[in-house]
C-alpha atoms as a PDB file:
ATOM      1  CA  UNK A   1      28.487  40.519 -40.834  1.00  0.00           C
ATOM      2  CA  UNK A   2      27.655  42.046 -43.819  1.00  0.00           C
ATOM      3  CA  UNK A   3      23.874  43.326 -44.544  1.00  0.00           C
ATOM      4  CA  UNK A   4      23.504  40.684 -47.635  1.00  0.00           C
ATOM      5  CA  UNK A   5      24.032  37.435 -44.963  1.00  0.00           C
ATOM      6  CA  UNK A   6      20.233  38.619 -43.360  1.00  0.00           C
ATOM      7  CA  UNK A   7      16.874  37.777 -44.728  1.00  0.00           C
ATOM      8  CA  UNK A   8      13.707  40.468 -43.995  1.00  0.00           C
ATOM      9  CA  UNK A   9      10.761  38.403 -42.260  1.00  0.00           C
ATOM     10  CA  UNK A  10       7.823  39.173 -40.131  1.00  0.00           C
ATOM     11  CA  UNK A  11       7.075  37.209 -37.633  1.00  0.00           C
ATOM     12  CA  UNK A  12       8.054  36.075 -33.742  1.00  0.00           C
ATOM     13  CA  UNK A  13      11.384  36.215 -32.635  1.00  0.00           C
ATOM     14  CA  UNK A  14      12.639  33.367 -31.374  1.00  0.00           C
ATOM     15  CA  UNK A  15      15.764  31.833 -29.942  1.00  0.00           C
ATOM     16  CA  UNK A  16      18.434  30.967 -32.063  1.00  0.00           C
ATOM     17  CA  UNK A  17      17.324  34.059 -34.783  1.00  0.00           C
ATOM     18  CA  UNK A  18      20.177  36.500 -35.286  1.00  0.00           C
ATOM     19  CA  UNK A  19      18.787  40.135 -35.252  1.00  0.00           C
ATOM     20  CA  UNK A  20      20.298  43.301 -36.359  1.00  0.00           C
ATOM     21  CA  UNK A  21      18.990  47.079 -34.904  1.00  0.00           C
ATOM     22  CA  UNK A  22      20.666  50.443 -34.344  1.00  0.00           C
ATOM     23  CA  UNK A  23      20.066  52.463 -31.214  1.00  0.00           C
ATOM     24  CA  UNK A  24      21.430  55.820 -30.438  1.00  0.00           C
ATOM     25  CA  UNK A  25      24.394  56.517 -27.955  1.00  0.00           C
ATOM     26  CA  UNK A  26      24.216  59.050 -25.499  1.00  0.00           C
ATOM     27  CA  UNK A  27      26.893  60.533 -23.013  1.00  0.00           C
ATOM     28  CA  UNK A  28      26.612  62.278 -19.989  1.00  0.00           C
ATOM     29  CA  UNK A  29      24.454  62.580 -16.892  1.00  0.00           C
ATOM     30  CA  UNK A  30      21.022  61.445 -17.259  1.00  0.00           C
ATOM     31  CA  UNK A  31      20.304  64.987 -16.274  1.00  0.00           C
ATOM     32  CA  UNK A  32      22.079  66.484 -19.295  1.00  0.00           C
ATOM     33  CA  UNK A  33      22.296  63.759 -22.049  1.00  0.00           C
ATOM     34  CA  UNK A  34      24.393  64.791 -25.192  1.00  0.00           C
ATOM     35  CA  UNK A  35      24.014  62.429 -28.482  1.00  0.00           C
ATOM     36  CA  UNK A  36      27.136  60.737 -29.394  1.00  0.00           C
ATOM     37  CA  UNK A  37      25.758  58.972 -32.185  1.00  0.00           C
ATOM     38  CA  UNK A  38      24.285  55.511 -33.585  1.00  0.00           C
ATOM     39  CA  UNK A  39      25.332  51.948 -33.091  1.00  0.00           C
ATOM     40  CA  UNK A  40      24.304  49.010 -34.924  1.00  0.00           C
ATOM     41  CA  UNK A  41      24.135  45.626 -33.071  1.00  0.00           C
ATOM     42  CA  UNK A  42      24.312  42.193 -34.517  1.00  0.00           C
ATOM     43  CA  UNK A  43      23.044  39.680 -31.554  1.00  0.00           C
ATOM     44  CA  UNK A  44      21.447  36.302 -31.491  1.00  0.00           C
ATOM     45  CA  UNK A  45      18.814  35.494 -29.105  1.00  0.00           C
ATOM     46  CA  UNK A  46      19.928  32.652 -26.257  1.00  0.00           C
ATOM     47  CA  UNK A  47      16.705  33.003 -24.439  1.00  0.00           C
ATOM     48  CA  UNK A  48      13.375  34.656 -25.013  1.00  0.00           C
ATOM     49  CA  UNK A  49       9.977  34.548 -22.904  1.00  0.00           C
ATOM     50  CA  UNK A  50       6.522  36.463 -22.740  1.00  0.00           C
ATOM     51  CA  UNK A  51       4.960  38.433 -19.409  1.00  0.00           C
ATOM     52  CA  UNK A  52       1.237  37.482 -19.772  1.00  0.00           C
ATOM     53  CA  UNK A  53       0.606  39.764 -16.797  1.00  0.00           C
ATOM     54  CA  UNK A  54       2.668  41.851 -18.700  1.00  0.00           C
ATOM     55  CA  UNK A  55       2.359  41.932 -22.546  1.00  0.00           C
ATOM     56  CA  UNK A  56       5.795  42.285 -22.414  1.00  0.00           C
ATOM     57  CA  UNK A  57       8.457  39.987 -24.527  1.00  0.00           C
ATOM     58  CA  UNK A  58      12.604  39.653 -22.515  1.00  0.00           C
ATOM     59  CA  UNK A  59      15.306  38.745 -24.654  1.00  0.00           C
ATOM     60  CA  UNK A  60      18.597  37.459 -23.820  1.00  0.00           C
ATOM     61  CA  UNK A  61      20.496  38.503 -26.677  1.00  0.00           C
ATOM     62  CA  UNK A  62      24.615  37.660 -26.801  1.00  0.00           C
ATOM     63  CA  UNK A  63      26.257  40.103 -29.044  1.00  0.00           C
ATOM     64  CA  UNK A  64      28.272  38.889 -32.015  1.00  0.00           C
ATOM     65  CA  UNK A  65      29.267  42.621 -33.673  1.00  0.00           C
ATOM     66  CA  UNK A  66      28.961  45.829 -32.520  1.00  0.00           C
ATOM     67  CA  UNK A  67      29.964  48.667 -35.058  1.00  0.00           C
ATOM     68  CA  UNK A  68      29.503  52.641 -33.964  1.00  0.00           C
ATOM     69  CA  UNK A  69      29.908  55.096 -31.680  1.00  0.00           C
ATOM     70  CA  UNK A  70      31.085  53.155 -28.330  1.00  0.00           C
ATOM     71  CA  UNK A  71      30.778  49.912 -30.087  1.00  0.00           C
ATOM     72  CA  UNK A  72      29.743  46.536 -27.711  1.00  0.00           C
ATOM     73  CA  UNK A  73      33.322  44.405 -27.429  1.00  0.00           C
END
């Protein structure tokens, strides 16, 4: 997907939105972590829901692209 097919907008996510985010990549033990580098991730949301007890938002997100450092197949 290229960058020009996404619109900025504020607002809840909600299923069926496709999102776009990077995240770093790490290798290693969790003990000694080395950076491998950055990913991007191109996912739309199948499921979302909201904790009350929680605050807390869960996505179920199924990936579409993965480009990066130990890219998603």
């Amino acid at each position: 997907m290229k960058t020009d097919d996404y619109i900025d907008t504020t607002g809840d996510v909600v299923q069926g939105d496709v999102i776009h985010y990077s995240e770093a990549v790490f290798e290693g033990s969790h003990r000694r972590p080395r950076f491998a580098g950055d990913r991007t991730i191109h996912a739309r949301v199948i499921k979302e829901s909201y904790g009350a007890a929680t605050g807390q938002h869960t996505f179920i997100l199924e990936v579409i692209d993965s480009v990066g450092t130990d890219a998603i197949k």
